[in-house]
N, C-alpha and C. Protein backbone atom coordinates (compact mmCIF):
# COMPACT_ATOMS: atom_id res chain seq x y z
N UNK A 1 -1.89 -13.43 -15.76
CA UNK A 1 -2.22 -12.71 -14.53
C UNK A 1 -0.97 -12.67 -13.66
N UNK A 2 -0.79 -11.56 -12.99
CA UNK A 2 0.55 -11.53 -12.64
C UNK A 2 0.40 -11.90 -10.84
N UNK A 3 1.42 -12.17 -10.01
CA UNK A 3 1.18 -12.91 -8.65
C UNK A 3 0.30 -12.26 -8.01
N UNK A 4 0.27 -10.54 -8.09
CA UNK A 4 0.02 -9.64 -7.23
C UNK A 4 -1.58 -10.36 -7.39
N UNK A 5 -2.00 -9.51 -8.63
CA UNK A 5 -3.55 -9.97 -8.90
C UNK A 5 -3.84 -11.39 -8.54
N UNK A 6 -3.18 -12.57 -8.72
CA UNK A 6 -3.72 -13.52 -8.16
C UNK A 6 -3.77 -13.67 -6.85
N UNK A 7 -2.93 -13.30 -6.22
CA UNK A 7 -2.88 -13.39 -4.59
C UNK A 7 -4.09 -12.80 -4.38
N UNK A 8 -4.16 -11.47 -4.67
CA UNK A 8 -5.29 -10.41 -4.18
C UNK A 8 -7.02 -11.15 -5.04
N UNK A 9 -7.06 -11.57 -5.63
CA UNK A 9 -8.13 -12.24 -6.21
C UNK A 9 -8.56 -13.60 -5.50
N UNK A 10 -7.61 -14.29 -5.11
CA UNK A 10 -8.01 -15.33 -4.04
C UNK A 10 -7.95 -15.07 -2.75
N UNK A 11 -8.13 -14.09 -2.22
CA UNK A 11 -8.41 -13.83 -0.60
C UNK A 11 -9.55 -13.99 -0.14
N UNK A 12 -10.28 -14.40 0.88
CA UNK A 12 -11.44 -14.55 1.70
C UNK A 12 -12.20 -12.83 1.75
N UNK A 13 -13.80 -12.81 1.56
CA UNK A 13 -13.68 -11.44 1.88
C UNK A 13 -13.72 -10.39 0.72
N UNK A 14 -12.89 -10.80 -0.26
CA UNK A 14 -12.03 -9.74 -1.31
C UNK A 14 -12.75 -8.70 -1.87
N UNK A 15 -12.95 -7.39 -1.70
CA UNK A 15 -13.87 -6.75 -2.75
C UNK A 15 -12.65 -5.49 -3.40
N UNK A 16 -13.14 -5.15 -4.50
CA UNK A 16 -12.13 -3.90 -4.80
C UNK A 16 -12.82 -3.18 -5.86
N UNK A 17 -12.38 -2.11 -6.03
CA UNK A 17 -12.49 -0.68 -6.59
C UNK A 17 -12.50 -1.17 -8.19
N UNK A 18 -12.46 0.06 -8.73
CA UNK A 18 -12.08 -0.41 -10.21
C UNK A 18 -10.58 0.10 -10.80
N UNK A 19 -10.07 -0.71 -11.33
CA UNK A 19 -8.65 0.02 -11.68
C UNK A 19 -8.66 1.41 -12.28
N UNK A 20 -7.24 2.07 -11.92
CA UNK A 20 -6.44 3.07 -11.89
C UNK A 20 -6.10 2.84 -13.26
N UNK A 21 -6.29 4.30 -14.02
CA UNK A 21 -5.47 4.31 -15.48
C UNK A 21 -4.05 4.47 -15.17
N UNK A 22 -2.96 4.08 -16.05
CA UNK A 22 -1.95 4.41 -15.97
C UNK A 22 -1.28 5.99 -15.92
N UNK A 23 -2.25 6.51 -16.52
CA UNK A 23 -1.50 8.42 -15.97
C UNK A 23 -2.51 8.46 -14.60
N UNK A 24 -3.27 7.90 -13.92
CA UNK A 24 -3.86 8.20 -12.60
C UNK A 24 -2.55 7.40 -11.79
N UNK A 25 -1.80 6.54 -12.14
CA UNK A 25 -0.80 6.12 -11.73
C UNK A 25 0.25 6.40 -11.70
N UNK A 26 0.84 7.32 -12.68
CA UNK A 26 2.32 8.14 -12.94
C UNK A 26 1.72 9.80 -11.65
N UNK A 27 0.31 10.07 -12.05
CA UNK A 27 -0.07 11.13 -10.72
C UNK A 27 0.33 10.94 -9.95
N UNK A 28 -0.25 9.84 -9.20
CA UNK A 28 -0.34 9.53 -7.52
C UNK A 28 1.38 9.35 -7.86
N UNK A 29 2.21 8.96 -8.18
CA UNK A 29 3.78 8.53 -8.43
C UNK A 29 4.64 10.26 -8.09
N UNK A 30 3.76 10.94 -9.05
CA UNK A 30 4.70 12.40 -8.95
C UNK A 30 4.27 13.20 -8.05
N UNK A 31 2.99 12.71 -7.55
CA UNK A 31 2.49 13.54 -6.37
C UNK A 31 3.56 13.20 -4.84
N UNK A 32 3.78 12.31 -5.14
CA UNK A 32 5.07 11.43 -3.55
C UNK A 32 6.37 11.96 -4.28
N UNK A 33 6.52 12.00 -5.19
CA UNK A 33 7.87 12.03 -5.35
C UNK A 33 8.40 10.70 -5.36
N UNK A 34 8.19 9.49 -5.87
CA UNK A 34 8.65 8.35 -6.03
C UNK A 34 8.05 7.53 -7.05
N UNK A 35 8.68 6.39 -6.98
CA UNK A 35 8.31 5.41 -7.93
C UNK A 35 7.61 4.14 -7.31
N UNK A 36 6.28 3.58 -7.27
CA UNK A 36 5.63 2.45 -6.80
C UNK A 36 6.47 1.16 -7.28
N UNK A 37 6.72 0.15 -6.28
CA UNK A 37 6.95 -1.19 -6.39
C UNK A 37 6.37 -1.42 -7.38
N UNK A 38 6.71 -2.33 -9.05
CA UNK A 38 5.88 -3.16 -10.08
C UNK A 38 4.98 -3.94 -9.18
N UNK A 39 4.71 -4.60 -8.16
CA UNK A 39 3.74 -5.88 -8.08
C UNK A 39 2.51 -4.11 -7.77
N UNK A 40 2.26 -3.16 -6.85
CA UNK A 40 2.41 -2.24 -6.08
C UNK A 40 1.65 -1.76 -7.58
N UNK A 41 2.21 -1.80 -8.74
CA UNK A 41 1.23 -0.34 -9.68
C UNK A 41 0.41 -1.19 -10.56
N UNK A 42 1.01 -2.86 -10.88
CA UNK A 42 0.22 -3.58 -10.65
C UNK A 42 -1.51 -3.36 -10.17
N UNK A 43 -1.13 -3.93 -9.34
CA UNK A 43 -2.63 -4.64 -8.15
C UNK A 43 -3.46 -2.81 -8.58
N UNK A 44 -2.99 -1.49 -8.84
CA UNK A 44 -3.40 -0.27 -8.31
C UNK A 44 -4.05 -0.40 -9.97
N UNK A 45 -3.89 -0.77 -11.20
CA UNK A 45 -4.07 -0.76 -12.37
C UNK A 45 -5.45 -1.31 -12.38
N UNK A 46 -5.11 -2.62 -11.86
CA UNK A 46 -6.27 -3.45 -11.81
C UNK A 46 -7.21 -3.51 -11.11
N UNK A 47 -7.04 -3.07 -9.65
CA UNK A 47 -8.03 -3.02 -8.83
C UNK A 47 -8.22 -1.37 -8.17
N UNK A 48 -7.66 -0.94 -8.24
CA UNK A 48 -7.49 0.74 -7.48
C UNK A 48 -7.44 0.70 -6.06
N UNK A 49 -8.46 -0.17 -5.65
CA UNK A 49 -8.18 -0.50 -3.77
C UNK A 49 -8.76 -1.53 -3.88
N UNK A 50 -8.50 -2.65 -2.76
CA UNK A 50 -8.83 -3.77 -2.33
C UNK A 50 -9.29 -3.16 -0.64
N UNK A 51 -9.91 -4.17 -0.36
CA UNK A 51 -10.34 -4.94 0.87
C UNK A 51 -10.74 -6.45 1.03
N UNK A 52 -10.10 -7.21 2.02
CA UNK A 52 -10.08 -8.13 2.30
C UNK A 52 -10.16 -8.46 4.08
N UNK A 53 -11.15 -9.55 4.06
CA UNK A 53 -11.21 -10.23 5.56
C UNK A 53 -10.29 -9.32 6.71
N UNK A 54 -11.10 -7.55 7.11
CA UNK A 54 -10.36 -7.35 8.20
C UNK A 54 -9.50 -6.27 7.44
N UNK A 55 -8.85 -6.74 6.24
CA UNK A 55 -7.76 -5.28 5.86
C UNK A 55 -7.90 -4.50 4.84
N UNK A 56 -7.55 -3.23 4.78
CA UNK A 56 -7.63 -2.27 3.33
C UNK A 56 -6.41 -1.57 3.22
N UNK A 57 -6.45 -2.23 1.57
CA UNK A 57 -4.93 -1.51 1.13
C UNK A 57 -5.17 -0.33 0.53
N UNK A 58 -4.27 0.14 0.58
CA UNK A 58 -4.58 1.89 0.05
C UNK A 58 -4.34 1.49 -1.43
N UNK A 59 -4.88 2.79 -2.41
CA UNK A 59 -4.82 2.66 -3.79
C UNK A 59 -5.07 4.00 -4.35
N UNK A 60 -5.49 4.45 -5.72
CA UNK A 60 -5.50 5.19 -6.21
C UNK A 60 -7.14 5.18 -6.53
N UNK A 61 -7.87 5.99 -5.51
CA UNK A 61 -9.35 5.73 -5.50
C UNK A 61 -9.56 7.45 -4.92
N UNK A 62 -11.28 7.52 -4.83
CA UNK A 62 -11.41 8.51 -4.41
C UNK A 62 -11.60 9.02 -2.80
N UNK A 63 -11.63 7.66 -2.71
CA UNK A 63 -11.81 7.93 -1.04
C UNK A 63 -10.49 8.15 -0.25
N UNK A 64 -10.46 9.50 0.49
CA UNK A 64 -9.58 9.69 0.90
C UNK A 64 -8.40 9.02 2.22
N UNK A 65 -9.55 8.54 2.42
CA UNK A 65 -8.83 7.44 4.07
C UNK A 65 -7.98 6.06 3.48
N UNK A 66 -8.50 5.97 1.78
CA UNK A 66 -7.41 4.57 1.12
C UNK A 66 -7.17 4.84 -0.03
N UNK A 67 -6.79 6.55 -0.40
CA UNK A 67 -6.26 6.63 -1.22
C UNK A 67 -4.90 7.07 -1.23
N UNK A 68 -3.71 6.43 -1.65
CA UNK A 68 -2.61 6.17 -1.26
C UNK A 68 -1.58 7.54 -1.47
N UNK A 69 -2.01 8.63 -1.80
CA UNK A 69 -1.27 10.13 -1.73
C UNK A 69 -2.22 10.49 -0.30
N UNK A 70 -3.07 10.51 -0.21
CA UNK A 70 -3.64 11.33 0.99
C UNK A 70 -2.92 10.60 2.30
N UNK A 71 -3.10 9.06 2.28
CA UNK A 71 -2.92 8.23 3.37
C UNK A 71 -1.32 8.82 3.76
N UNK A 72 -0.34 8.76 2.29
CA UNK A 72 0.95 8.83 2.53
C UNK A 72 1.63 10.15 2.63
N UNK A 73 0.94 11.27 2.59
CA UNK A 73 1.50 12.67 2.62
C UNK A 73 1.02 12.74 4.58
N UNK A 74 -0.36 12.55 4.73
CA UNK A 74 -0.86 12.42 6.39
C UNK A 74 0.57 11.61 7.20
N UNK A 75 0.70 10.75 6.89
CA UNK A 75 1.38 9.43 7.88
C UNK A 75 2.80 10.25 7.64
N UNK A 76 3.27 10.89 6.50
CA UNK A 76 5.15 11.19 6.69
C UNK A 76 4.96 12.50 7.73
N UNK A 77 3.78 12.76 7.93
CA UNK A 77 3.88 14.42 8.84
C UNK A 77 4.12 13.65 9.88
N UNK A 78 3.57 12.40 10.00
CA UNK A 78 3.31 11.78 11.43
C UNK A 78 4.81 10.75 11.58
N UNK A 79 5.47 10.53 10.62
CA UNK A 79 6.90 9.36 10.67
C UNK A 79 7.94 10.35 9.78
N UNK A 80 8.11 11.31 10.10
CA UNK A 80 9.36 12.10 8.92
C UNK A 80 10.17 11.24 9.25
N UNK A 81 10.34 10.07 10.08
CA UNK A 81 12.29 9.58 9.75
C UNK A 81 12.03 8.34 8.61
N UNK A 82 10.42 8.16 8.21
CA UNK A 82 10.50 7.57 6.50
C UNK A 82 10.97 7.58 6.11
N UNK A 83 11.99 6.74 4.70
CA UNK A 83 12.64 7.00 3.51
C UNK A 83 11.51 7.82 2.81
N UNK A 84 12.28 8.81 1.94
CA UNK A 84 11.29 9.73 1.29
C UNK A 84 10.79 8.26 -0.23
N UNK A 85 11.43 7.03 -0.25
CA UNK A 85 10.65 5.87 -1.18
C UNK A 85 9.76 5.14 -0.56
N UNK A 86 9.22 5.54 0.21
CA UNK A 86 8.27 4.55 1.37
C UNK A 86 6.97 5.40 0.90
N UNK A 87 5.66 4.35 0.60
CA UNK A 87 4.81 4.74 0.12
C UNK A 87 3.45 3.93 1.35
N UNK A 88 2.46 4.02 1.70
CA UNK A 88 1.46 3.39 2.94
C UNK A 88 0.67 2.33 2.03
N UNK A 89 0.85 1.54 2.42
CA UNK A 89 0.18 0.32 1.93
C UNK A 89 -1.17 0.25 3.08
N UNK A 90 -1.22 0.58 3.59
CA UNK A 90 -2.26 -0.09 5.11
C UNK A 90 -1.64 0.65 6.31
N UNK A 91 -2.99 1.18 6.39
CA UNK A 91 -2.75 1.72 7.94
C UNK A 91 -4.03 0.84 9.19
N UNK A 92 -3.37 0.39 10.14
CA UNK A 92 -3.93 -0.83 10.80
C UNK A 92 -4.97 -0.20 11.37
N UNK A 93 -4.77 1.28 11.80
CA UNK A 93 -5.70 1.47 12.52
C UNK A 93 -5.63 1.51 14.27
N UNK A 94 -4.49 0.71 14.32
CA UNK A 94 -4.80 -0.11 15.87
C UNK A 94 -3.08 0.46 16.22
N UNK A 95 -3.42 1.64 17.45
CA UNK A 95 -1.90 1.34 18.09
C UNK A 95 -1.30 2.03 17.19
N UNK A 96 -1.65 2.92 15.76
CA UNK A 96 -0.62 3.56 15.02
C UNK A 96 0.51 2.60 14.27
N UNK A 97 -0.06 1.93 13.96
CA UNK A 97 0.38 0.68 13.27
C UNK A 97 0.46 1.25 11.84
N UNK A 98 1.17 1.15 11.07
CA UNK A 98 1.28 1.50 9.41
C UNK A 98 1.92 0.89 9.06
N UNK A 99 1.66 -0.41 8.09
CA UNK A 99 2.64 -0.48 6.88
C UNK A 99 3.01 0.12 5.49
N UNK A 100 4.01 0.16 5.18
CA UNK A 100 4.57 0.84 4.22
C UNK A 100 5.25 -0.22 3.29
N UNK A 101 5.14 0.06 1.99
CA UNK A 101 6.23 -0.64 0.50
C UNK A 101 7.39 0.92 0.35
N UNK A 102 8.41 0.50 0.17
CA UNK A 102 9.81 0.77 -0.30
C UNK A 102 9.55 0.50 -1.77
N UNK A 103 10.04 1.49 -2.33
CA UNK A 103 10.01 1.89 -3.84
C UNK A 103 10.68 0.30 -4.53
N UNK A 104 11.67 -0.18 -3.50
CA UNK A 104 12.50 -1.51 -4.09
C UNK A 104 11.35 -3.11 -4.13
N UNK A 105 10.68 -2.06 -3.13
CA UNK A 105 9.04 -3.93 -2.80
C UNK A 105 9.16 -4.43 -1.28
N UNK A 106 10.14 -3.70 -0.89
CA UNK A 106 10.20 -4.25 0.93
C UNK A 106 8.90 -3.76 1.56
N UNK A 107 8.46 -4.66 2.51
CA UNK A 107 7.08 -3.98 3.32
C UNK A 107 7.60 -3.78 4.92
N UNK A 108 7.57 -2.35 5.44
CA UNK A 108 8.18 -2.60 6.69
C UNK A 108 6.73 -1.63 7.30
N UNK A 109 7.03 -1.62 8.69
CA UNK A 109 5.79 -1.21 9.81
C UNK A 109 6.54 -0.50 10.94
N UNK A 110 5.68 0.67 10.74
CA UNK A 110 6.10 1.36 11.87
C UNK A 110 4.86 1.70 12.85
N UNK A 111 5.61 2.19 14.34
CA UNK A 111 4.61 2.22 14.99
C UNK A 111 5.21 3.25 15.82
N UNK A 112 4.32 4.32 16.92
CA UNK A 112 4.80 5.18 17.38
C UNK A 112 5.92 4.47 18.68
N UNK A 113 7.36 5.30 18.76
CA UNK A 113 8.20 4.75 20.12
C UNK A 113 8.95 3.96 19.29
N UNK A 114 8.90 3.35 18.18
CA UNK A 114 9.63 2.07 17.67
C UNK A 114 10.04 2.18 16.45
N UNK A 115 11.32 1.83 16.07
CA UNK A 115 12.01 1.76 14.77
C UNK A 115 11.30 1.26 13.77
N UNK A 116 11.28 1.52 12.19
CA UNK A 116 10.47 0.73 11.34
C UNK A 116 10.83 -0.77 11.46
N UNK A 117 10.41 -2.00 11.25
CA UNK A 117 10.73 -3.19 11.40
C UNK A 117 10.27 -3.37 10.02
N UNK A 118 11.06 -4.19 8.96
CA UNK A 118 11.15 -5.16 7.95
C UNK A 118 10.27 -6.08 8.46
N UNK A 119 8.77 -6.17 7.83
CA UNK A 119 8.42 -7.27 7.47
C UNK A 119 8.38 -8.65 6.56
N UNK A 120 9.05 -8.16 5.04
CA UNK A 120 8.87 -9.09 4.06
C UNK A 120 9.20 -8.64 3.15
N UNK A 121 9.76 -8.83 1.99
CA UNK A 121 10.33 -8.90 0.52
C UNK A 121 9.59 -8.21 -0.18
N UNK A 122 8.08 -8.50 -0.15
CA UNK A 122 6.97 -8.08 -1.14
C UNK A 122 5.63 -7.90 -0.35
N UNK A 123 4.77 -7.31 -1.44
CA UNK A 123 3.37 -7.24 -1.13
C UNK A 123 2.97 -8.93 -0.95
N UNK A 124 3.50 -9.07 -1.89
CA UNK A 124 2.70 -10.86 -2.43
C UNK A 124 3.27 -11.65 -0.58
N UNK A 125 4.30 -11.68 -0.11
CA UNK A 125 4.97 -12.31 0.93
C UNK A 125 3.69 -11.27 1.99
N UNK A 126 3.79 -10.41 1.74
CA UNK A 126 2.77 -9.60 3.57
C UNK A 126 1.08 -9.95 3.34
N UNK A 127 0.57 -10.15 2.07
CA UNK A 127 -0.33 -11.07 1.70
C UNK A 127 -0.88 -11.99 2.03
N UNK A 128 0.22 -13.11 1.93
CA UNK A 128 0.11 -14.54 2.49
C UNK A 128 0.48 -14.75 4.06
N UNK A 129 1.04 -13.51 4.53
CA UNK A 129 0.74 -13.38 6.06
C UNK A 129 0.04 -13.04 6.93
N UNK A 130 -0.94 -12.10 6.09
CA UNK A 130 -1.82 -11.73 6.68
C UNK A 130 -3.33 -11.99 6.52
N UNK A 131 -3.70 -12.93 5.70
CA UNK A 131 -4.98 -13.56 5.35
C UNK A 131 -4.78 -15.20 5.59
């Protein structure tokens, strides 16, 4: 089991979708024009979307409010100074809050008025910060 899935399997709360085939995963990939973080196509294989205690990560599902082409084509109309490798992991909801993964695994957050800010290395690191 790889970190992603374990992290996301021991959270308080945890419910999720059913995994994403791998060409539903190269889609959502060519639909952005990028390449998903490994932990990132991961967790999307296995689970398609999560929710946990309070948060929902976007994924490759049918619902459009956490499925991670709809979430991330909406939010770049709304942040064009994005890297065009920045994909929406979670949108807070609160205040225009969005986090985003970098094609490399960085998780940074932007918010309206304010520069993106670097949160953390990985999914697995914004994980254990936020549960």
């Amino acid at each position: 089991m790889s970190d992603i899935v374990a992290k996301l399997s021991g959270l308080n709360a945890f419910r999720c979708g059913t995994g994403a085939s791998d060409k539903q995963t190269k889609e959502a990939e060519q639909a952005l024009s990028l390449r998903f973080a490994e932990e990132y196509a991961q967790y999307i294989v296995t689970y398609g979307y999560v929710s946990f205690f309070g948060h929902e990560l976007t994924g490759v599902c049918k619902f459009p409010r956490l499925n991670v082409v709809d979430v991330t084509v909406s939010q770049r109309k709304v942040n064009p100074a994005v890297p065009s490798d920045w994909y929406v992991v979670e949108e807070a909801n609160i205040d225009g809050i969005v986090v985003w993964q970098s094609s490399a695994g960085e998780i940074w957050k932007t918010a309206p008025g304010f520069r993106p800010n670097k949160l953390c290395d990985s999914l697995c690191e914004y994980l254990g910060r936020v549960s």
